[in-house]
PDB file of N, CA and C in Angstrom:
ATOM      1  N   UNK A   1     255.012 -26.018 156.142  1.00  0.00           N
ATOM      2  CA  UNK A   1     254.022 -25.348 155.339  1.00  0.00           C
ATOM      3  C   UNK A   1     253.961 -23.867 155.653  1.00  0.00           C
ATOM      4  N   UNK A   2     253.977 -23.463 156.700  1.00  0.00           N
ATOM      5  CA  UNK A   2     254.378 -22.305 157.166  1.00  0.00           C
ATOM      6  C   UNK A   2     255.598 -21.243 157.167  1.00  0.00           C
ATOM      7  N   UNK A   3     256.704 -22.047 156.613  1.00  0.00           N
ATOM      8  CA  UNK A   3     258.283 -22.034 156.817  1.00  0.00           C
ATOM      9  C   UNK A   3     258.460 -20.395 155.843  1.00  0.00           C
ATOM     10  N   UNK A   4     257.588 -20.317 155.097  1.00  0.00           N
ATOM     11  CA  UNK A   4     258.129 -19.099 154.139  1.00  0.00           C
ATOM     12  C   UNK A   4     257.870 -17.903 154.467  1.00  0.00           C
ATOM     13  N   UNK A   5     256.778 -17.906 155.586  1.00  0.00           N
ATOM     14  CA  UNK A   5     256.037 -16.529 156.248  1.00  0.00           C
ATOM     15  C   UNK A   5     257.519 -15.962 156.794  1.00  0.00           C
ATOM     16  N   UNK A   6     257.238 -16.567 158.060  1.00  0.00           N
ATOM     17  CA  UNK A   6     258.638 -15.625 158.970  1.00  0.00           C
ATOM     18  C   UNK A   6     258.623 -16.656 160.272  1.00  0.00           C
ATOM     19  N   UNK A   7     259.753 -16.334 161.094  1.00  0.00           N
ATOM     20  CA  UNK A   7     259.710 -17.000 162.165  1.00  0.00           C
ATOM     21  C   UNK A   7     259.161 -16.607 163.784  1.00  0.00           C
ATOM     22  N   UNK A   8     257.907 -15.690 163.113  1.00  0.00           N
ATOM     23  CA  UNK A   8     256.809 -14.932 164.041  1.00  0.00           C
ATOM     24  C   UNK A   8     255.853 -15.975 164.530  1.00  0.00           C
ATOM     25  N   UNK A   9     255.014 -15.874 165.309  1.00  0.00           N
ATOM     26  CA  UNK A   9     253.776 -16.507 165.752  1.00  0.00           C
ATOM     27  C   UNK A   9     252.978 -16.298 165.165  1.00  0.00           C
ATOM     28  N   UNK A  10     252.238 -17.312 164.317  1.00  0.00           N
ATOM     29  CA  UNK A  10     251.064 -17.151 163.594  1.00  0.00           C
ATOM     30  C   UNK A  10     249.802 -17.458 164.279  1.00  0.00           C
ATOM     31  N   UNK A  11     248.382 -16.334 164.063  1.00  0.00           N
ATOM     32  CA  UNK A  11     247.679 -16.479 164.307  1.00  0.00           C
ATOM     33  C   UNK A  11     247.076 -17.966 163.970  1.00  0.00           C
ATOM     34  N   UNK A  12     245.846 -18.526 165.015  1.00  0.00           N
ATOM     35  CA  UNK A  12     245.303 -19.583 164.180  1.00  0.00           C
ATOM     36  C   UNK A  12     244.154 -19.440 162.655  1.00  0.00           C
ATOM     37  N   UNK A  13     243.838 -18.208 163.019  1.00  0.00           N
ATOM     38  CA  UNK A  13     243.178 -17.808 161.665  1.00  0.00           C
ATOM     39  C   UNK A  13     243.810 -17.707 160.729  1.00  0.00           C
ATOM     40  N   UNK A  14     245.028 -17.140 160.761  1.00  0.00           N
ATOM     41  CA  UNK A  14     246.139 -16.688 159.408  1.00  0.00           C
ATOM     42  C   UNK A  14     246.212 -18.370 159.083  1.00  0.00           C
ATOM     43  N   UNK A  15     246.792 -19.273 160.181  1.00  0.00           N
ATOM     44  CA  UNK A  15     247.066 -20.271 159.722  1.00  0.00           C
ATOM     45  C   UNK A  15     246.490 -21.044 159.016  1.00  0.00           C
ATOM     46  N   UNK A  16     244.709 -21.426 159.345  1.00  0.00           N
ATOM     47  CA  UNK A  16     243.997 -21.755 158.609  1.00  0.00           C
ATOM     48  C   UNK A  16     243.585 -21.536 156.992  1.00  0.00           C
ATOM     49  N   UNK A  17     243.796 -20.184 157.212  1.00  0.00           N
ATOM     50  CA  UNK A  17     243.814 -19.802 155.979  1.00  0.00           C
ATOM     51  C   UNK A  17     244.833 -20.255 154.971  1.00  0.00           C
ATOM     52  N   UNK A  18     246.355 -20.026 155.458  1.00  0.00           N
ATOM     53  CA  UNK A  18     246.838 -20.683 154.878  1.00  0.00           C
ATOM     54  C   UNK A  18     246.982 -21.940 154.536  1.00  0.00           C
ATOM     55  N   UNK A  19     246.526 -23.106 155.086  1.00  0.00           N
ATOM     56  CA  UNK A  19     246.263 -24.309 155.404  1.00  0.00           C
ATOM     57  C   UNK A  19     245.236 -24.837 153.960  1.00  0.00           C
ATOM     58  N   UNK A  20     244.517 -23.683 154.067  1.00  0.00           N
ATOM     59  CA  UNK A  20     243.241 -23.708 152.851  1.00  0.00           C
ATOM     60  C   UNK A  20     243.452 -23.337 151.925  1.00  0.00           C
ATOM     61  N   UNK A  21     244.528 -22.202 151.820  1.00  0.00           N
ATOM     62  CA  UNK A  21     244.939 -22.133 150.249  1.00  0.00           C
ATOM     63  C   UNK A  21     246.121 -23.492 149.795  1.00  0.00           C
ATOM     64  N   UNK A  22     246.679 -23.692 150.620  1.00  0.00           N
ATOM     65  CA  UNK A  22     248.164 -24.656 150.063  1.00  0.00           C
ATOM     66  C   UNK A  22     247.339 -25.583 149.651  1.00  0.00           C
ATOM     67  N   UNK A  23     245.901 -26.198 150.433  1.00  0.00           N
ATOM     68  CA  UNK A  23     245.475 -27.330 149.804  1.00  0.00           C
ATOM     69  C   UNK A  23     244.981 -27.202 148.809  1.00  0.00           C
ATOM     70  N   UNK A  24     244.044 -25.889 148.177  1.00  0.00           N
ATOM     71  CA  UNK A  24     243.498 -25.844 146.792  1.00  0.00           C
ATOM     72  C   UNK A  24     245.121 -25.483 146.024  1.00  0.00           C
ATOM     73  N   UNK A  25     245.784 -25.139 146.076  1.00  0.00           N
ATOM     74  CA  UNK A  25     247.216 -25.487 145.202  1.00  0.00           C
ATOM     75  C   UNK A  25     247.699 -23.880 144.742  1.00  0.00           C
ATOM     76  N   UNK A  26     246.869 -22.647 145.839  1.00  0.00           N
ATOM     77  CA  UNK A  26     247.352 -21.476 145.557  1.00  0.00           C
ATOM     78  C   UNK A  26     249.035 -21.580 145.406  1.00  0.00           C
ATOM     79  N   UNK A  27     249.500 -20.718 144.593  1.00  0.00           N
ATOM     80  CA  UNK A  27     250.997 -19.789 144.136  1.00  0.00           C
ATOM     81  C   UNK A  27     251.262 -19.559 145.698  1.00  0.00           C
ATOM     82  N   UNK A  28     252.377 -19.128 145.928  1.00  0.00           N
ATOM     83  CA  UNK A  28     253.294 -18.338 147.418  1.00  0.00           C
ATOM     84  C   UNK A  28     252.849 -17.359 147.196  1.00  0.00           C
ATOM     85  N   UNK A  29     252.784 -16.830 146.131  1.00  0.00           N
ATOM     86  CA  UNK A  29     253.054 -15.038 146.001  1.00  0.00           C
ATOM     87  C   UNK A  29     250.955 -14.801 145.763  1.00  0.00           C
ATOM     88  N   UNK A  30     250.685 -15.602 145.796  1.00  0.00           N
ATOM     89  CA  UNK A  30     249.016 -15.899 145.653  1.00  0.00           C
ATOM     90  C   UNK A  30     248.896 -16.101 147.479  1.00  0.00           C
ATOM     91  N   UNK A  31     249.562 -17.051 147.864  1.00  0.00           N
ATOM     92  CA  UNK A  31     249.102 -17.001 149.879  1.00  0.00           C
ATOM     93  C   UNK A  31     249.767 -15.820 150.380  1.00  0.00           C
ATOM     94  N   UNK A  32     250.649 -15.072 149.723  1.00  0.00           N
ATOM     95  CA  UNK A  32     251.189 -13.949 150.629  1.00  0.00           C
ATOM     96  C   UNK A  32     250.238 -12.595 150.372  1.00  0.00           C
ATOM     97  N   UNK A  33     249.989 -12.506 148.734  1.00  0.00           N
ATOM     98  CA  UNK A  33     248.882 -11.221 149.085  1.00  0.00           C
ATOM     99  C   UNK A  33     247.594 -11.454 149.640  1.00  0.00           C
ATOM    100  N   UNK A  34     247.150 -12.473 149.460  1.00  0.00           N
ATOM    101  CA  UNK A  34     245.819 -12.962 149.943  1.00  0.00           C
ATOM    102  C   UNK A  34     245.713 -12.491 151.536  1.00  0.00           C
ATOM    103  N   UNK A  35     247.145 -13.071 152.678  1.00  0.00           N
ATOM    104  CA  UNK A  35     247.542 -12.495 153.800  1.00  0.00           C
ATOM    105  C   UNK A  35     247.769 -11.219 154.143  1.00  0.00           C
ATOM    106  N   UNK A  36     248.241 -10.626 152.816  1.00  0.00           N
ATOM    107  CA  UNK A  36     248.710  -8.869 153.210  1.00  0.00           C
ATOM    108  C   UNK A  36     247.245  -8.700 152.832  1.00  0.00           C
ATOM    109  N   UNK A  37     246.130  -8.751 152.157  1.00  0.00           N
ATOM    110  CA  UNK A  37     244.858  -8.134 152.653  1.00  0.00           C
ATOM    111  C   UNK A  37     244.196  -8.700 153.736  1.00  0.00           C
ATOM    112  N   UNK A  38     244.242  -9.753 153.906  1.00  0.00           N
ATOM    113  CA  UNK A  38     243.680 -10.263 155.147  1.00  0.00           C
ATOM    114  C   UNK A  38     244.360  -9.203 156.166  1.00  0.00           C
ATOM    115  N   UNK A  39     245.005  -8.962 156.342  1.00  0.00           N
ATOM    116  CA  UNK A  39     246.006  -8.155 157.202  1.00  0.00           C
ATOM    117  C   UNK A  39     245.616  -6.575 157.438  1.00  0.00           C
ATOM    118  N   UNK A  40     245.517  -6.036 156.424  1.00  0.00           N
ATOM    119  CA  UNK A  40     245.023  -4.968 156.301  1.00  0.00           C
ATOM    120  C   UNK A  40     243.227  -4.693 156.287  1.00  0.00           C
ATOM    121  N   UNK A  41     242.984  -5.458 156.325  1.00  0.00           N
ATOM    122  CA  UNK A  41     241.004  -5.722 156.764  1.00  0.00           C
ATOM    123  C   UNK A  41     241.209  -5.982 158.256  1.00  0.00           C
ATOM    124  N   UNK A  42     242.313  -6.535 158.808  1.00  0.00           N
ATOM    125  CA  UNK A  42     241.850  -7.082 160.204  1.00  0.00           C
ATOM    126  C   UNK A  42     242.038  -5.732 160.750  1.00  0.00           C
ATOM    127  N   UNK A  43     243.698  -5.122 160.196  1.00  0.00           N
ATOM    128  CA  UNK A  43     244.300  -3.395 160.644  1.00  0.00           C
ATOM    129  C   UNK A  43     243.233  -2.164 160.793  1.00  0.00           C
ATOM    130  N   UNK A  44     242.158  -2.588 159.734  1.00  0.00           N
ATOM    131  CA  UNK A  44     241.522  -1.407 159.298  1.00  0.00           C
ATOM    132  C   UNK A  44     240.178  -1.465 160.634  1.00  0.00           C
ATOM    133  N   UNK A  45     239.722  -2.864 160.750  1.00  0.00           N
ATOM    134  CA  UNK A  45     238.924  -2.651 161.488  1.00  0.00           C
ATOM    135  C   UNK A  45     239.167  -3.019 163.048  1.00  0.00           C
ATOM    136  N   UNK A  46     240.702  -2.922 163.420  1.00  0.00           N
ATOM    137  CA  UNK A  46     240.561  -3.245 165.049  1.00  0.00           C
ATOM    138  C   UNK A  46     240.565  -4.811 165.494  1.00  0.00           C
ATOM    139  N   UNK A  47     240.583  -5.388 164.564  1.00  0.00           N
ATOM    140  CA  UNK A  47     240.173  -7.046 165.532  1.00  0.00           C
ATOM    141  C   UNK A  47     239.794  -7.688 164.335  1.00  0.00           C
ATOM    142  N   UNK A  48     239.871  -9.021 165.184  1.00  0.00           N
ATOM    143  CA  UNK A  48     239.838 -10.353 164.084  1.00  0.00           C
ATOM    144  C   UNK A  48     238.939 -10.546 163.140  1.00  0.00           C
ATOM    145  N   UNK A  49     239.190 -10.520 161.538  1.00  0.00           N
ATOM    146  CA  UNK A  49     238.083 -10.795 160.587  1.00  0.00           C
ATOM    147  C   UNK A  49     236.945 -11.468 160.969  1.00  0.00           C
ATOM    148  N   UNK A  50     237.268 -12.523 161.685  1.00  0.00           N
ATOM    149  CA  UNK A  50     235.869 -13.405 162.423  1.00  0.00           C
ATOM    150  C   UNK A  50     234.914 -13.032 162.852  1.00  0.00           C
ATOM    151  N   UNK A  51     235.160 -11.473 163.535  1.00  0.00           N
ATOM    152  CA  UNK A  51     233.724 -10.608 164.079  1.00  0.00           C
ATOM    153  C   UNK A  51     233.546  -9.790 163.208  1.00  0.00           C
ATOM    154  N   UNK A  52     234.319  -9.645 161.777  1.00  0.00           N
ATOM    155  CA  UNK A  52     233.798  -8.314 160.915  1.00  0.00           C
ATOM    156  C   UNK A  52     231.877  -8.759 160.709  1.00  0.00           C
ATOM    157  N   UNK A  53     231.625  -7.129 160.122  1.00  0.00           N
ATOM    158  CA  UNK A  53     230.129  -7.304 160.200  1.00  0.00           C
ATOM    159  C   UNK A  53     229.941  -6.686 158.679  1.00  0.00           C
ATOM    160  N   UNK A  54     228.737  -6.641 158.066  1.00  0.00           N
ATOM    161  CA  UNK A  54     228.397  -6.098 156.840  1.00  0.00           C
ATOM    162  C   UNK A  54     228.830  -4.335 156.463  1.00  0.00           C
ATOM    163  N   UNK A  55     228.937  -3.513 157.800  1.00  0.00           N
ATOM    164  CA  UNK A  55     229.482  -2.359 157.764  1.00  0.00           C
ATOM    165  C   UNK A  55     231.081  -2.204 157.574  1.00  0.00           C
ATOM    166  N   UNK A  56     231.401  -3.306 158.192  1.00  0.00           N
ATOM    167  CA  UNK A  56     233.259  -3.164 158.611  1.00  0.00           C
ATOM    168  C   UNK A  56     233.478  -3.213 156.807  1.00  0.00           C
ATOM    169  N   UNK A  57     232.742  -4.179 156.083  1.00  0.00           N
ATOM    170  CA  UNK A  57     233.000  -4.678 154.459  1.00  0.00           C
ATOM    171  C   UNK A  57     232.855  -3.169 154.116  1.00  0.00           C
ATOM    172  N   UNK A  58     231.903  -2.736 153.923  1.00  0.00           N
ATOM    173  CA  UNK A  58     231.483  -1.386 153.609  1.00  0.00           C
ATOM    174  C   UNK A  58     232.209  -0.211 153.439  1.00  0.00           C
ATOM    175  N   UNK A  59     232.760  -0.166 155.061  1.00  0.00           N
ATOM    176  CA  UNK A  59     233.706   0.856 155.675  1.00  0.00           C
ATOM    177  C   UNK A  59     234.860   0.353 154.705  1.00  0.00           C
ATOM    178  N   UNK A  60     235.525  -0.344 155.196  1.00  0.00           N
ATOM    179  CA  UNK A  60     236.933  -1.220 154.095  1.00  0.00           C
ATOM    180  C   UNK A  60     237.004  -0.649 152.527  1.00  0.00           C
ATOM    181  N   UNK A  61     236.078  -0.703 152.272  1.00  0.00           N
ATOM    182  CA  UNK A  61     236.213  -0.839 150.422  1.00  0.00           C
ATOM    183  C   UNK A  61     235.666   0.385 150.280  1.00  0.00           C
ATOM    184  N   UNK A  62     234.823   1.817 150.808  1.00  0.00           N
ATOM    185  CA  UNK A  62     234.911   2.797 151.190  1.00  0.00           C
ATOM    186  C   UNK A  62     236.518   3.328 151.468  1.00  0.00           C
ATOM    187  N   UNK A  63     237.362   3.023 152.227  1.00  0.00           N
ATOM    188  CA  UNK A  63     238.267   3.408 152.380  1.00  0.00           C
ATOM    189  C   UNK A  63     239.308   3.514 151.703  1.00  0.00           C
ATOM    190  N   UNK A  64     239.464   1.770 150.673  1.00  0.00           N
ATOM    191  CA  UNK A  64     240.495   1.920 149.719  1.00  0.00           C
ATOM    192  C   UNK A  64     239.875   2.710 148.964  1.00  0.00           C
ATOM    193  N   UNK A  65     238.957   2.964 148.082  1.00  0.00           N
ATOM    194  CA  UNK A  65     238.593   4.036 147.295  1.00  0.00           C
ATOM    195  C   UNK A  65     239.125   5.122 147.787  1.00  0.00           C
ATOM    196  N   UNK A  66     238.735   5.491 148.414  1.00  0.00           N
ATOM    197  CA  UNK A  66     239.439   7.405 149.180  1.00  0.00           C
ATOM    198  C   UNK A  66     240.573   7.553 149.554  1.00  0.00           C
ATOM    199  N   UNK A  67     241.496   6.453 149.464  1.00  0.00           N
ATOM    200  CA  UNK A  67     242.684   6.442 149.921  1.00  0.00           C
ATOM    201  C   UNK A  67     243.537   6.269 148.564  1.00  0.00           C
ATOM    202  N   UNK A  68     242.731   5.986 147.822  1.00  0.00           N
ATOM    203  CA  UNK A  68     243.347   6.116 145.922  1.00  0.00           C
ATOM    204  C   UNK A  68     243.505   4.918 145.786  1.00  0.00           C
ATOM    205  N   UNK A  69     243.361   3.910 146.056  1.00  0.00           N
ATOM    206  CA  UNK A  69     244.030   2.423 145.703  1.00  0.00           C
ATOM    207  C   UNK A  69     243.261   2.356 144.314  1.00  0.00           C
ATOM    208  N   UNK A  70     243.778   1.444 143.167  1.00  0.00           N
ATOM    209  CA  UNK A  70     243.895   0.939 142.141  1.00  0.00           C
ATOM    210  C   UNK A  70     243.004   0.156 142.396  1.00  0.00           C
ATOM    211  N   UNK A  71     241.446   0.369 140.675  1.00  0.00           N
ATOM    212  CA  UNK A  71     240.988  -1.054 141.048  1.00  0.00           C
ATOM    213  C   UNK A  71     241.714  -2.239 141.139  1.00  0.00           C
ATOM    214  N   UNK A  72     242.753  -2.378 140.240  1.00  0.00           N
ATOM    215  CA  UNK A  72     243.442  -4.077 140.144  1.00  0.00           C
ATOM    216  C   UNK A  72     243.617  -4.661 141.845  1.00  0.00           C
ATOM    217  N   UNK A  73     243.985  -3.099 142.391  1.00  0.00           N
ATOM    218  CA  UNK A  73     244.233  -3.972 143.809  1.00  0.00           C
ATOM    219  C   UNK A  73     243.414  -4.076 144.904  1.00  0.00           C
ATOM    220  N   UNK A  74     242.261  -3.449 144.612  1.00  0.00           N
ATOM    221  CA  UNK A  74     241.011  -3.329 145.289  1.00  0.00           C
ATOM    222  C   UNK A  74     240.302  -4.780 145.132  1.00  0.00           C
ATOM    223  N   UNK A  75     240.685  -5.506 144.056  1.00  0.00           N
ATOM    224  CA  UNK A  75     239.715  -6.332 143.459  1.00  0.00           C
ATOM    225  C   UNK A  75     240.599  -7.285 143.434  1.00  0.00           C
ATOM    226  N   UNK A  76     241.999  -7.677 144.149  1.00  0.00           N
ATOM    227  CA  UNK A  76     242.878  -8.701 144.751  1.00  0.00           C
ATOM    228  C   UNK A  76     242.420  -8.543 146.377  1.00  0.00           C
ATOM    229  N   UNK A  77     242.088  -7.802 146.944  1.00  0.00           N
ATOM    230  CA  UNK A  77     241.461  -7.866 147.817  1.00  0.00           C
ATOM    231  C   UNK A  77     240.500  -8.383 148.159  1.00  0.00           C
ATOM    232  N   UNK A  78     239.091  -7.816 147.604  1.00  0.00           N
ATOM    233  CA  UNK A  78     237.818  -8.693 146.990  1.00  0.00           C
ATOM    234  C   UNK A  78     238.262  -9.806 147.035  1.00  0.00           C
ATOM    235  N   UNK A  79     239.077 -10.189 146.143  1.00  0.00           N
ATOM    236  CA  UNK A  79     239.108 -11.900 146.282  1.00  0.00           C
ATOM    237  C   UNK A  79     239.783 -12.866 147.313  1.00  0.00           C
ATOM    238  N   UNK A  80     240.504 -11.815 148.171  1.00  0.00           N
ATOM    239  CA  UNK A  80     241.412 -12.335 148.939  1.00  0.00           C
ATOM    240  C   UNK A  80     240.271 -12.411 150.246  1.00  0.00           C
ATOM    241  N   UNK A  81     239.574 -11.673 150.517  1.00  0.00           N
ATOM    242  CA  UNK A  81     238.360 -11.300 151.846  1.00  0.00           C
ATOM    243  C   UNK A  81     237.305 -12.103 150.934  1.00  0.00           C
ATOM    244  N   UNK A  82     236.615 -12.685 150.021  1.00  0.00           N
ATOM    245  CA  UNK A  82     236.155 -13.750 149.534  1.00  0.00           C
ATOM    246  C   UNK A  82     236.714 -15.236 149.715  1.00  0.00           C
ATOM    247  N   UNK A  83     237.605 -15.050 150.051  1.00  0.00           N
ATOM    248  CA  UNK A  83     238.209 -17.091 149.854  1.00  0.00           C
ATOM    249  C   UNK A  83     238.092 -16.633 151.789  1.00  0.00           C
ATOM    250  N   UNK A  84     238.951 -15.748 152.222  1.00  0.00           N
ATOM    251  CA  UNK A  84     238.758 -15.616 154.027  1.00  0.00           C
ATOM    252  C   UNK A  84     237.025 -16.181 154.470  1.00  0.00           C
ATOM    253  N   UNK A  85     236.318 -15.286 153.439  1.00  0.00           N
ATOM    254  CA  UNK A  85     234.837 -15.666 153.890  1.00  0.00           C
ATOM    255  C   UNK A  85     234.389 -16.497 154.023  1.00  0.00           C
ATOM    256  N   UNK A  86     234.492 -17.049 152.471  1.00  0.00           N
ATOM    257  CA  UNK A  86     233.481 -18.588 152.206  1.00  0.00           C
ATOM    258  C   UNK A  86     234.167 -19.383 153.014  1.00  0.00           C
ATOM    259  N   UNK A  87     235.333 -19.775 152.434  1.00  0.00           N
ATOM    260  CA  UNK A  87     236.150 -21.069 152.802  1.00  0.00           C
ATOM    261  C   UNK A  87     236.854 -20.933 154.495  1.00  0.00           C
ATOM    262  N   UNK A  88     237.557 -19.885 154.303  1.00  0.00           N
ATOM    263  CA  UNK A  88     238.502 -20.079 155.720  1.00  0.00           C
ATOM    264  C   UNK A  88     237.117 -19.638 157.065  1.00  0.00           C
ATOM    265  N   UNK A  89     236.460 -18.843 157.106  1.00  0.00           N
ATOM    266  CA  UNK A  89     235.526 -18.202 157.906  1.00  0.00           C
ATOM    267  C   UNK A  89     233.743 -19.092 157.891  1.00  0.00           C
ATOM    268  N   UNK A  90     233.339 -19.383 156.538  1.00  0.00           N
ATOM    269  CA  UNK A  90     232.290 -20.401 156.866  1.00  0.00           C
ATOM    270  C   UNK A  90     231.675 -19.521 156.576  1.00  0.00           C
ATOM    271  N   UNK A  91     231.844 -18.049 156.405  1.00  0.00           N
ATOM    272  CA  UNK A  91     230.351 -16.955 156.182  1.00  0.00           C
ATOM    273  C   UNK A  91     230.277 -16.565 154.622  1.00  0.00           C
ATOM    274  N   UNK A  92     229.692 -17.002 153.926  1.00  0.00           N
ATOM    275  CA  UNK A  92     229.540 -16.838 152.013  1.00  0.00           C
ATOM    276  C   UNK A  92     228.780 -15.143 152.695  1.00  0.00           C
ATOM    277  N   UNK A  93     227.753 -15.064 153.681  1.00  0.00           N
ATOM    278  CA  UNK A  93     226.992 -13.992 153.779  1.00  0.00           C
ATOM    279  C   UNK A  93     227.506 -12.729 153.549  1.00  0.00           C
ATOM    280  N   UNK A  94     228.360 -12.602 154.515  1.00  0.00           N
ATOM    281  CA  UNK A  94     229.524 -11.148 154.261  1.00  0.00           C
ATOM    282  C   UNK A  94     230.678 -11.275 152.876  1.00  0.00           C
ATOM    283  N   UNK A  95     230.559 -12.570 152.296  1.00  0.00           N
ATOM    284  CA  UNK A  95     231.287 -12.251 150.924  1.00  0.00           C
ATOM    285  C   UNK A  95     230.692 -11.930 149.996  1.00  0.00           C
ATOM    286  N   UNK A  96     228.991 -11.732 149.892  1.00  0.00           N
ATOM    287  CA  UNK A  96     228.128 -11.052 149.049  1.00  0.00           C
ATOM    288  C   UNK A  96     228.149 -10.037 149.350  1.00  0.00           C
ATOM    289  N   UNK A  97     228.697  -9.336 150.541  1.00  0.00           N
ATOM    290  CA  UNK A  97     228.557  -7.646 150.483  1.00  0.00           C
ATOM    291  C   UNK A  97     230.123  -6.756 149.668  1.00  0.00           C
ATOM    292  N   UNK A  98     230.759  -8.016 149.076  1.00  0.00           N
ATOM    293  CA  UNK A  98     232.014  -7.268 148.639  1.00  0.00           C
ATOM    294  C   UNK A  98     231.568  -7.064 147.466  1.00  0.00           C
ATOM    295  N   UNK A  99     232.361  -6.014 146.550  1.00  0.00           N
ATOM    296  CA  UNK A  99     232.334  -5.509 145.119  1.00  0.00           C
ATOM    297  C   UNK A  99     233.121  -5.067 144.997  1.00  0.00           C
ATOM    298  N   UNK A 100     232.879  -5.700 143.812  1.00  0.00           N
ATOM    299  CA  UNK A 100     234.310  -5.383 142.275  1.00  0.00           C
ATOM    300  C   UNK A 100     234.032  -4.155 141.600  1.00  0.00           C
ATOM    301  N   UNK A 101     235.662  -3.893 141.814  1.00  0.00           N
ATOM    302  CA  UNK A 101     235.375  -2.354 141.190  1.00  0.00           C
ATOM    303  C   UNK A 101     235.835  -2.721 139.409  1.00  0.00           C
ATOM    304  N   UNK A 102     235.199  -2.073 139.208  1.00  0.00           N
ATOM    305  CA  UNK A 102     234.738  -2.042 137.275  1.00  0.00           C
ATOM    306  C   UNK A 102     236.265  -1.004 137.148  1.00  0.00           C
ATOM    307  N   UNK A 103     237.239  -1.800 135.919  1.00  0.00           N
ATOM    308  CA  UNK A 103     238.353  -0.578 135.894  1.00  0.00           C
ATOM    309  C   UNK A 103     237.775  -0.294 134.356  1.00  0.00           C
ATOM    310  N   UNK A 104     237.998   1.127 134.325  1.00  0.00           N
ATOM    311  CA  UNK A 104     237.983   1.773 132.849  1.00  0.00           C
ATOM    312  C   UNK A 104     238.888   0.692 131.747  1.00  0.00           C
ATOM    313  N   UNK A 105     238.192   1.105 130.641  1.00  0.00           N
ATOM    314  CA  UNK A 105     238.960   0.188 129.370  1.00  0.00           C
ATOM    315  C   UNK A 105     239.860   1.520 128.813  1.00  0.00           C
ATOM    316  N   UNK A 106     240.966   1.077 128.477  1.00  0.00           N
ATOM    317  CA  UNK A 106     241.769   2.269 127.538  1.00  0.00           C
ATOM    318  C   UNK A 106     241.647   1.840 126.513  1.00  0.00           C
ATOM    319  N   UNK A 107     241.659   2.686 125.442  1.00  0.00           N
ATOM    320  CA  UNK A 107     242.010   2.623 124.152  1.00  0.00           C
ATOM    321  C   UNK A 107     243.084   2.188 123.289  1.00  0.00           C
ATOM    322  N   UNK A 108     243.355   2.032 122.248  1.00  0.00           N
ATOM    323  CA  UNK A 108     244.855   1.273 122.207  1.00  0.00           C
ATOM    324  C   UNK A 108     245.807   2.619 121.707  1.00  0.00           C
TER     325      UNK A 108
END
């Protein structure tokens, strides 16, 4: 179940997580970005999602903004640090402090 990551040591959190998407019937390319933000939330704040706090969320999504990221991918994030929350982590609490960024509509 693991075989497609790499032949690195996986955290037990990464693993879980993954464990939790294969069973709701996520895509590969659905458990791998879900991981590359998990990844980059753990990067951003120093240490394991498990101790993030309502500021670390804050700080995070503060940051992709100023750093230019795209809503589309701001808001694959959001959902990727939402399924970490509820499901893999047990805390729904800190997945109410995330937000979706609203993308402009173009015209045709």
């Amino acid at each position: 179940m693991l075989s497609n990551l790499s032949d690195r040591r996986v955290s037990p959190l990464r693993a879980r997580m993954i464990e939790d998407m294969t069973v709701r019937g996520f895509t590969e390319k659905t458990r791998q970005d879900y991981v590359r933000h998990a990844q980059a939330f753990a990067a951003f704040i120093g240490r394991s999602p498990a101790t993030a706090t309502p500021d670390d969320i804050r700080g995070f999504q503060l940051h992709q903004r100023q750093s230019g990221m795209q809503p589309p991918s701001i808001n694959t994030a959001v959902s990727a640090l939402r399924f970490l929350f509820t499901v893999t982590l047990d805390r729904p609490e800190l997945a109410r402090r995330l937000t979706v960024v609203r993308q402009p509509r173009r015209l045709p």
